[in-house]
N, C-alpha and C. Protein backbone atom coordinates (compact mmCIF):
# COMPACT_ATOMS: atom_id res chain seq x y z
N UNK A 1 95.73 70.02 105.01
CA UNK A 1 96.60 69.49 103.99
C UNK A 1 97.23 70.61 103.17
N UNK A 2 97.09 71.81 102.84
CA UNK A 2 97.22 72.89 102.69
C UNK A 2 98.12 73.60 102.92
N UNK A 3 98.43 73.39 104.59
CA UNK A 3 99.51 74.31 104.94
C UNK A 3 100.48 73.00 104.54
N UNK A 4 100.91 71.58 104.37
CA UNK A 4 101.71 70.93 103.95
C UNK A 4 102.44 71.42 103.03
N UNK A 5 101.22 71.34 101.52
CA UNK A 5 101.95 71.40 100.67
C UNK A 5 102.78 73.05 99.92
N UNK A 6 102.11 73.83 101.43
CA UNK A 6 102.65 75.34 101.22
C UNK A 6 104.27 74.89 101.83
N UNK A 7 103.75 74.11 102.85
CA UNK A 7 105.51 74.19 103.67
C UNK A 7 106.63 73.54 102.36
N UNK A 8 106.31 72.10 101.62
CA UNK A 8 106.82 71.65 100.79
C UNK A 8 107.14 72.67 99.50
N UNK A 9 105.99 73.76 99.21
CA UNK A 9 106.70 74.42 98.25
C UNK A 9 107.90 75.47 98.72
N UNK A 10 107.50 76.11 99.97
CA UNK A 10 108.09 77.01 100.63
C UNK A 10 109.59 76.24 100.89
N UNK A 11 109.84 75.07 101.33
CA UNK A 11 110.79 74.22 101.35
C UNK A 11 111.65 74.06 100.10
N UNK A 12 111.08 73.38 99.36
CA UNK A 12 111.93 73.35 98.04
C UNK A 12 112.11 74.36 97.34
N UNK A 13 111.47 75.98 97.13
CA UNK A 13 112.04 77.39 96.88
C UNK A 13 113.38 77.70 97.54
N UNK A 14 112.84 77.42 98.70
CA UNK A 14 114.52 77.56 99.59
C UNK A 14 115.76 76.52 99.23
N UNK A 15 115.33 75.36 99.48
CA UNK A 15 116.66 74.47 98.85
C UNK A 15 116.94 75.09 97.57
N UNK A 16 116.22 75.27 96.47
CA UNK A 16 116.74 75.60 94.81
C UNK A 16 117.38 77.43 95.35
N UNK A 17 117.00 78.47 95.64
CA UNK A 17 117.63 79.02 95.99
C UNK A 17 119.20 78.69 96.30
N UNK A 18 118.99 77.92 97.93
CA UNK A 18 120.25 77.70 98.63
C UNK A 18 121.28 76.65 98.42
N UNK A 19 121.23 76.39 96.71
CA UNK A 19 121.49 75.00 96.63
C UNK A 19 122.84 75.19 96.03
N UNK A 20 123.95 76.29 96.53
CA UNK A 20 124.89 76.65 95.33
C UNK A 20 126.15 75.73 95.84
N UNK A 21 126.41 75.16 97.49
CA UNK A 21 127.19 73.87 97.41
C UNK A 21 127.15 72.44 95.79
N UNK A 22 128.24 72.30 96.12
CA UNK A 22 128.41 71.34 95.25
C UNK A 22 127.91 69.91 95.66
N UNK A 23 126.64 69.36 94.82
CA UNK A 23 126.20 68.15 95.93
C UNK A 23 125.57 67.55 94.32
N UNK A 24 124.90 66.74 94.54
CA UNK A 24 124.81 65.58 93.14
C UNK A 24 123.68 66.48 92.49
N UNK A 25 122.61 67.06 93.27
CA UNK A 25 122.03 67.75 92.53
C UNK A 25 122.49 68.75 91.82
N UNK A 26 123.28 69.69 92.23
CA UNK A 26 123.91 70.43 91.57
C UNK A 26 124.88 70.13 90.54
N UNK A 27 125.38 69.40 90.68
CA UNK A 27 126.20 68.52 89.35
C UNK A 27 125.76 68.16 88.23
N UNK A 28 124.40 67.26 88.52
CA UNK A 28 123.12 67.09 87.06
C UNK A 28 122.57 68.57 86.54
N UNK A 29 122.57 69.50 87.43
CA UNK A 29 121.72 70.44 86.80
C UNK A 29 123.03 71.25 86.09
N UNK A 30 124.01 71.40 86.84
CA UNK A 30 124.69 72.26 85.93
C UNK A 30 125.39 71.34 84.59
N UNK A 31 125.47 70.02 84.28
CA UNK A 31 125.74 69.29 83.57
C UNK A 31 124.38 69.47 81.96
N UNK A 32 123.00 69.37 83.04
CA UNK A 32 122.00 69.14 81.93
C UNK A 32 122.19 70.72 81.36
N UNK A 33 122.40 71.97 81.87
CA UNK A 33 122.51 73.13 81.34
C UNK A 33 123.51 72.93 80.38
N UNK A 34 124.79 72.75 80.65
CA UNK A 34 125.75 72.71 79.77
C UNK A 34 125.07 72.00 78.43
N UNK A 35 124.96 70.55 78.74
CA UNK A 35 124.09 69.58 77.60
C UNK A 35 123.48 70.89 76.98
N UNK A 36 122.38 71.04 76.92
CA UNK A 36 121.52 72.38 76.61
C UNK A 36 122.20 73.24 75.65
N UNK A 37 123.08 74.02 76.58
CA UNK A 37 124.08 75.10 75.21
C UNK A 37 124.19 74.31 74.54
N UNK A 38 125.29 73.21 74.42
CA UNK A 38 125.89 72.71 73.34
C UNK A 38 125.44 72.22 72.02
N UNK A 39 124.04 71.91 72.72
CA UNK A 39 123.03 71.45 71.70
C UNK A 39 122.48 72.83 70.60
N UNK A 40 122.11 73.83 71.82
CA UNK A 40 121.87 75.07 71.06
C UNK A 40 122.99 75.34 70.30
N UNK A 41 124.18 75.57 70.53
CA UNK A 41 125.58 75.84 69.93
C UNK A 41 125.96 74.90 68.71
N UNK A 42 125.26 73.46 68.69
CA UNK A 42 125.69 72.88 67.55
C UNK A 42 124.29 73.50 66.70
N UNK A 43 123.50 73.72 67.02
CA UNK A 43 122.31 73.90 66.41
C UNK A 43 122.25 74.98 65.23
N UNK A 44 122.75 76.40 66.17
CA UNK A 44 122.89 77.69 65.57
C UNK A 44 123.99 78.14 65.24
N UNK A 45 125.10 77.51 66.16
CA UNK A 45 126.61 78.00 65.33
C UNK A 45 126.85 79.16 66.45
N UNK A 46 128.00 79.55 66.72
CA UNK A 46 128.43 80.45 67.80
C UNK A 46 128.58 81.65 67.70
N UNK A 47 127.73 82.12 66.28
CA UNK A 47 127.86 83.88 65.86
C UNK A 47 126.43 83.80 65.80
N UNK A 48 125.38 83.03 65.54
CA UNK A 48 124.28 82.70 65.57
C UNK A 48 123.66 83.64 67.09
N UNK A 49 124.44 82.19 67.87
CA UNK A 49 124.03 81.94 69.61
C UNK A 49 124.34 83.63 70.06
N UNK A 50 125.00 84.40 69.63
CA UNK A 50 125.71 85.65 70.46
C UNK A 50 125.03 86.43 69.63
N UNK A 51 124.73 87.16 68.75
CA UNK A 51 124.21 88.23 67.72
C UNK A 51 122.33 88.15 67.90
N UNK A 52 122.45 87.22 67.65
CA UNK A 52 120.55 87.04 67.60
C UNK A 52 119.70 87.16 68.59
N UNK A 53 118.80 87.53 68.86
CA UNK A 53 117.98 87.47 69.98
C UNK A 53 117.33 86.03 70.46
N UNK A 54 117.28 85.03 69.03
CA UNK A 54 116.40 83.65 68.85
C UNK A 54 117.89 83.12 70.01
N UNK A 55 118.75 83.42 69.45
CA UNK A 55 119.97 82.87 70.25
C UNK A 55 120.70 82.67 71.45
N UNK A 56 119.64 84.23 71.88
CA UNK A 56 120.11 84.41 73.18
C UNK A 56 119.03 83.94 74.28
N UNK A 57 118.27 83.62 73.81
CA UNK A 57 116.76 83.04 74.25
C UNK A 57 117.52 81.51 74.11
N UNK A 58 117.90 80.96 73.27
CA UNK A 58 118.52 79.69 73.32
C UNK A 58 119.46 79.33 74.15
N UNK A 59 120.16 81.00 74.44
CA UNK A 59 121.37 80.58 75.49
C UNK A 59 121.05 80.56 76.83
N UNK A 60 120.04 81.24 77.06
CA UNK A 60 119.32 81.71 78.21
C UNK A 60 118.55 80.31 78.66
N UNK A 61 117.88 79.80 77.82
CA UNK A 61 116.21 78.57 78.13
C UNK A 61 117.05 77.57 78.52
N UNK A 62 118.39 77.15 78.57
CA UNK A 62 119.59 75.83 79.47
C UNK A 62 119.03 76.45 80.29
N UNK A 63 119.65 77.90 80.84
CA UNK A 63 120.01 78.21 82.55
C UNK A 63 118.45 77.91 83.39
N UNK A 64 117.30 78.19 82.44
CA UNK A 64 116.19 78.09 82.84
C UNK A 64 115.20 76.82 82.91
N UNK A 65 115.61 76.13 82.20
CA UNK A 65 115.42 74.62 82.43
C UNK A 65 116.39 74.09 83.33
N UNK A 66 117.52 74.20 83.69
CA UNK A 66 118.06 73.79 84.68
C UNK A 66 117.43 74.28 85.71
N UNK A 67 117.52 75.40 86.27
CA UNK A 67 116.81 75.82 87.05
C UNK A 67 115.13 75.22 87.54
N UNK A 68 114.85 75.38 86.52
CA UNK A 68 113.26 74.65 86.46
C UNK A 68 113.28 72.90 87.05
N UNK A 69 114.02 72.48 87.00
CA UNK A 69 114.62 71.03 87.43
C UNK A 69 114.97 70.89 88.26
N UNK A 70 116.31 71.82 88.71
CA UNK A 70 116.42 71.95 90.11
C UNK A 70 115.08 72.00 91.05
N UNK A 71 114.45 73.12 91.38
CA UNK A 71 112.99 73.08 91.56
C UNK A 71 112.66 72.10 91.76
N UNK A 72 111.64 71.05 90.58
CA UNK A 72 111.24 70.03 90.44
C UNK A 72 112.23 68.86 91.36
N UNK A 73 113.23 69.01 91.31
CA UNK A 73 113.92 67.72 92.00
C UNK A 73 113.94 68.38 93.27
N UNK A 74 113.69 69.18 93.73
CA UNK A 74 113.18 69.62 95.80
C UNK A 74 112.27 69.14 95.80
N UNK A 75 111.32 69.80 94.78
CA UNK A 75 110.17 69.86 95.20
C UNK A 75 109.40 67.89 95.74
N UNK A 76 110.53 66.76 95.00
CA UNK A 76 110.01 65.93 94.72
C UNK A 76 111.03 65.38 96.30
N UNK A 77 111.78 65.98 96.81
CA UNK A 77 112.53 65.18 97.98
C UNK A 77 112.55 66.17 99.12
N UNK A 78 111.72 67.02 99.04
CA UNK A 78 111.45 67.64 100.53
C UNK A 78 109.88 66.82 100.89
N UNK A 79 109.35 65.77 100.61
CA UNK A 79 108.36 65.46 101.31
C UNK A 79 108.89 64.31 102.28
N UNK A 80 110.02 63.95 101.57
CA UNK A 80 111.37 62.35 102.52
C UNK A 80 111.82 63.04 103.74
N UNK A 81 112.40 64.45 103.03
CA UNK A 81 113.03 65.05 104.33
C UNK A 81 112.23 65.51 105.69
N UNK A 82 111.53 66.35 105.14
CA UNK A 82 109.84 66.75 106.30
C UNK A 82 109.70 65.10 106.78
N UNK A 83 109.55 64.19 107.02
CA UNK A 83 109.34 62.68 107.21
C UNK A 83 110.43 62.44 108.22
N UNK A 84 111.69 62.86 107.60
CA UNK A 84 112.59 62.39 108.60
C UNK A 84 112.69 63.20 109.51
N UNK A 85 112.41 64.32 109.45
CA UNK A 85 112.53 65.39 110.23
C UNK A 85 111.21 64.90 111.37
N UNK A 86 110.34 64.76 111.14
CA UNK A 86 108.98 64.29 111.90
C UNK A 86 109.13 63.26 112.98
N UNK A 87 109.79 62.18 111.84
CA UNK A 87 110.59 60.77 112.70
C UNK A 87 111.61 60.84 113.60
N UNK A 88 112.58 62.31 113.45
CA UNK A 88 113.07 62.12 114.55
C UNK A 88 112.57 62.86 115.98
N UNK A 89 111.36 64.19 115.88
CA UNK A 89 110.51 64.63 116.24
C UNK A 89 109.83 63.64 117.38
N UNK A 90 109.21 62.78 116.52
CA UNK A 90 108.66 61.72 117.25
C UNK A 90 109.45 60.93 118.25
N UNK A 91 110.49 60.53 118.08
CA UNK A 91 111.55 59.69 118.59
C UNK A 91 111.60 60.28 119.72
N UNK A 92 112.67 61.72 119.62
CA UNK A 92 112.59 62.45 120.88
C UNK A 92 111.48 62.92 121.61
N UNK A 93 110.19 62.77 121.31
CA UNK A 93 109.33 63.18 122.33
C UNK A 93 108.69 61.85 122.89
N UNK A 94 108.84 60.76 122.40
CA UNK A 94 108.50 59.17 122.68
C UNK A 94 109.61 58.92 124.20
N UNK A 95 110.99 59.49 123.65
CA UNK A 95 111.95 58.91 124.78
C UNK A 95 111.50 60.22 125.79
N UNK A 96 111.48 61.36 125.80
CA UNK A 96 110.99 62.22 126.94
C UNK A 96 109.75 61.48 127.65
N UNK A 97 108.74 60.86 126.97
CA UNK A 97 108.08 60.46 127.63
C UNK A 97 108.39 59.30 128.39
N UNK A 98 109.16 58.42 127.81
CA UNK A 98 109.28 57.38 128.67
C UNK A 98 110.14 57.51 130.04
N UNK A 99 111.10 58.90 129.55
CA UNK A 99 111.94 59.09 130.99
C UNK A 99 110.99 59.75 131.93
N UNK A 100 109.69 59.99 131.38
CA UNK A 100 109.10 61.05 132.86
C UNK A 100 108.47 60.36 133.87
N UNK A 101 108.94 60.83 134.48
CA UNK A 101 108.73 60.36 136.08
C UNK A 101 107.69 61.18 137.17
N UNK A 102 106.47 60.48 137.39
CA UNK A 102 105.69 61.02 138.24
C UNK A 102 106.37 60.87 139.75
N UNK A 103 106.41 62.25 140.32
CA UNK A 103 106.56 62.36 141.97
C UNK A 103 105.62 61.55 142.40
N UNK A 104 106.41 60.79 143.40
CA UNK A 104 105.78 59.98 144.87
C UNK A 104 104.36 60.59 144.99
N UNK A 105 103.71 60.11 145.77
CA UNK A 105 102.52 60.64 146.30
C UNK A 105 103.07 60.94 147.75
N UNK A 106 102.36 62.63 148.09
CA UNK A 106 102.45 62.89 149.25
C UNK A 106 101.87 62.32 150.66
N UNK A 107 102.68 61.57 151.44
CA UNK A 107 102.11 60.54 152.58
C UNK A 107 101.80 61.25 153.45
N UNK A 108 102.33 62.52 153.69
CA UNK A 108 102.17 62.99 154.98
C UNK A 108 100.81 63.41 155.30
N UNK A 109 100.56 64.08 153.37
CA UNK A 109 98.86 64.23 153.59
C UNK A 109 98.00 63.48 153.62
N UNK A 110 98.10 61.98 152.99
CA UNK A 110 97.67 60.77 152.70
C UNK A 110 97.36 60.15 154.12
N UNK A 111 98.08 60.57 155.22
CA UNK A 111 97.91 59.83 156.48
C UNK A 111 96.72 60.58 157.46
N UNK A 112 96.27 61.91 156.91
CA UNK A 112 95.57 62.51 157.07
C UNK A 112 93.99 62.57 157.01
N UNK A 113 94.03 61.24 155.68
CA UNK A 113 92.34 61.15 154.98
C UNK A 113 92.11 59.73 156.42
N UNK A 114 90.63 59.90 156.25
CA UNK A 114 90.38 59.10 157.11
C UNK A 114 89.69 58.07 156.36
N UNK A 115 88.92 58.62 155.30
CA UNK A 115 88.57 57.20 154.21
C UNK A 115 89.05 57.16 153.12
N UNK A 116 89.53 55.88 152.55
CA UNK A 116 90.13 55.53 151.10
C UNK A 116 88.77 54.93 150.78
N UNK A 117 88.79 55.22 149.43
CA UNK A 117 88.38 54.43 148.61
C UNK A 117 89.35 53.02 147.97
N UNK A 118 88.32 51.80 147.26
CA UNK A 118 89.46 50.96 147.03
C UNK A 118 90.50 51.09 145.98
N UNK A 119 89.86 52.34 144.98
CA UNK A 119 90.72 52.87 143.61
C UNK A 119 91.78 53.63 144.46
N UNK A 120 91.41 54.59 145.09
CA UNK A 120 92.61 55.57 146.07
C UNK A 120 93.65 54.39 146.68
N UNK A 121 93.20 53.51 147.23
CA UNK A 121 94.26 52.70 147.91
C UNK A 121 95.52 52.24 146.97
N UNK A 122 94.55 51.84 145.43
CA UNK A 122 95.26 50.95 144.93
C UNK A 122 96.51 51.90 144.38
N UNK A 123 95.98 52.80 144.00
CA UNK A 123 96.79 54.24 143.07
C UNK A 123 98.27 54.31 144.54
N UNK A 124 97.60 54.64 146.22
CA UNK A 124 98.80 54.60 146.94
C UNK A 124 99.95 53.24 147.37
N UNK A 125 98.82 52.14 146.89
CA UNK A 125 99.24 51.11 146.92
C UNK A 125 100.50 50.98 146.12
N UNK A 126 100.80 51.28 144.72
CA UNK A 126 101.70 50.96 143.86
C UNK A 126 102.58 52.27 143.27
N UNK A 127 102.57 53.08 145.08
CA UNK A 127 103.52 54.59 144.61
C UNK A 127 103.12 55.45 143.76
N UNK A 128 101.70 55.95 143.66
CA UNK A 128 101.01 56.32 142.55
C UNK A 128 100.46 57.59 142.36
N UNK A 129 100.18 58.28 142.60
CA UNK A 129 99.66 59.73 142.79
C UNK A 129 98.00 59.46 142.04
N UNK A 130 97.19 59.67 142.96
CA UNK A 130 95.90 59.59 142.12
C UNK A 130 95.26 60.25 140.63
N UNK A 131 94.99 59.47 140.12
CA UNK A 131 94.96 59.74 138.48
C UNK A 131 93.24 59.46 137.57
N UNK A 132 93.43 60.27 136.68
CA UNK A 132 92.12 60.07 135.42
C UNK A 132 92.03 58.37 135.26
N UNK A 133 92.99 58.14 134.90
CA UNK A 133 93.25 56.85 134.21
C UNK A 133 94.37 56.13 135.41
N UNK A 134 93.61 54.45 135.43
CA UNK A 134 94.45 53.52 136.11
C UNK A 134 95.08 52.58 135.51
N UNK A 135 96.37 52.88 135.50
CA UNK A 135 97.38 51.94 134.86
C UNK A 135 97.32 50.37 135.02
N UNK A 136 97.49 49.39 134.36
CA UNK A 136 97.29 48.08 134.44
C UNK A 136 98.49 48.04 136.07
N UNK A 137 99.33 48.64 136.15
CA UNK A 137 99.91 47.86 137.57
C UNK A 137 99.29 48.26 138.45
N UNK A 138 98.40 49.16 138.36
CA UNK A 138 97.40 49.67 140.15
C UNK A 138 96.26 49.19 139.74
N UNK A 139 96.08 48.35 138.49
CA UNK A 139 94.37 47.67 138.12
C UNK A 139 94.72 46.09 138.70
N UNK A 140 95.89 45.85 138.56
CA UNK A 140 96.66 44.41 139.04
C UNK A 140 96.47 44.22 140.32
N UNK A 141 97.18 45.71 141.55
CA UNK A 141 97.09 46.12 142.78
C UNK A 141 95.75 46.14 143.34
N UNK A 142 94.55 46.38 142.63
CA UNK A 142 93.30 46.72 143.17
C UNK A 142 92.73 45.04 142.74
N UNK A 143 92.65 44.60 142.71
CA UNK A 143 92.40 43.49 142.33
C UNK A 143 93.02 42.17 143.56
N UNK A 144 93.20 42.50 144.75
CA UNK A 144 93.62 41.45 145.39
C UNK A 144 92.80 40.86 146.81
């Protein structure tokens, strides 16, 4: 569980990094920053905000709470994405499986044995290549 929530942080570092397209997240965060100054700016006054150090710490703590949010809002929608990413993971290895196709069984060697068993028969019985496990259509086949 561990390496998950490393991938999820490692994930959402990278989105907040790589997030400088214009997309809805980026719109709230650079919106709530702005909010932020203005508030500081009505607060301290605009010779205040630029001269002072309290001020520039005020002008600075928007960019950093935005930031800090950004963050927080990956961090809270890269566990949907990893999911979909998984789901389609799954999908494609579900349909590979269903297209795979076991080769014929070899007859030429098959005509060769001199005793079957009744499991061996049933496996050549229903085009089957002998197997660990017997599928309900060569358990159907052995059964007659």
């Amino acid at each position: 569980m561990g390496k998950y929530w490393r991938t999820v942080f490692a994930r959402a570092w990278a989105d907040t990094k790589q997030s400088f397209g214009w997309n809805q997240k980026t719109a709230a965060t650079v919106l709530g920053a702005l909010a932020l100054v203005a508030v500081a700016f009505f607060h301290f006054g605009f010779a205040a905000m630029l001269t002072s150090a309290i001020g520039l710490f005020w002008t600075a703590l928007p960019i950093a709470i935005a930031g800090f949010s950004l963050f927080v809002w990956n961090f809270f929608s890269v566990p949907a994405a990893l999911h979909t990413e998984l789901n389609k993971k799954i999908a494609a290895l579900e349909l590979a499986l269903a297209n795979l196709e076991q080769p014929p069984p070899d007859y030429a060697a098959v005509r060769h044995i001199d005793r079957l068993t009744l499991r061996e028969a049933a496996f050549y019985w229903c085009d089957l290549s002998r197997g660990p496990s017997m599928p309900s259509s060569v358990q159907d086949g052995a059964t007659f």
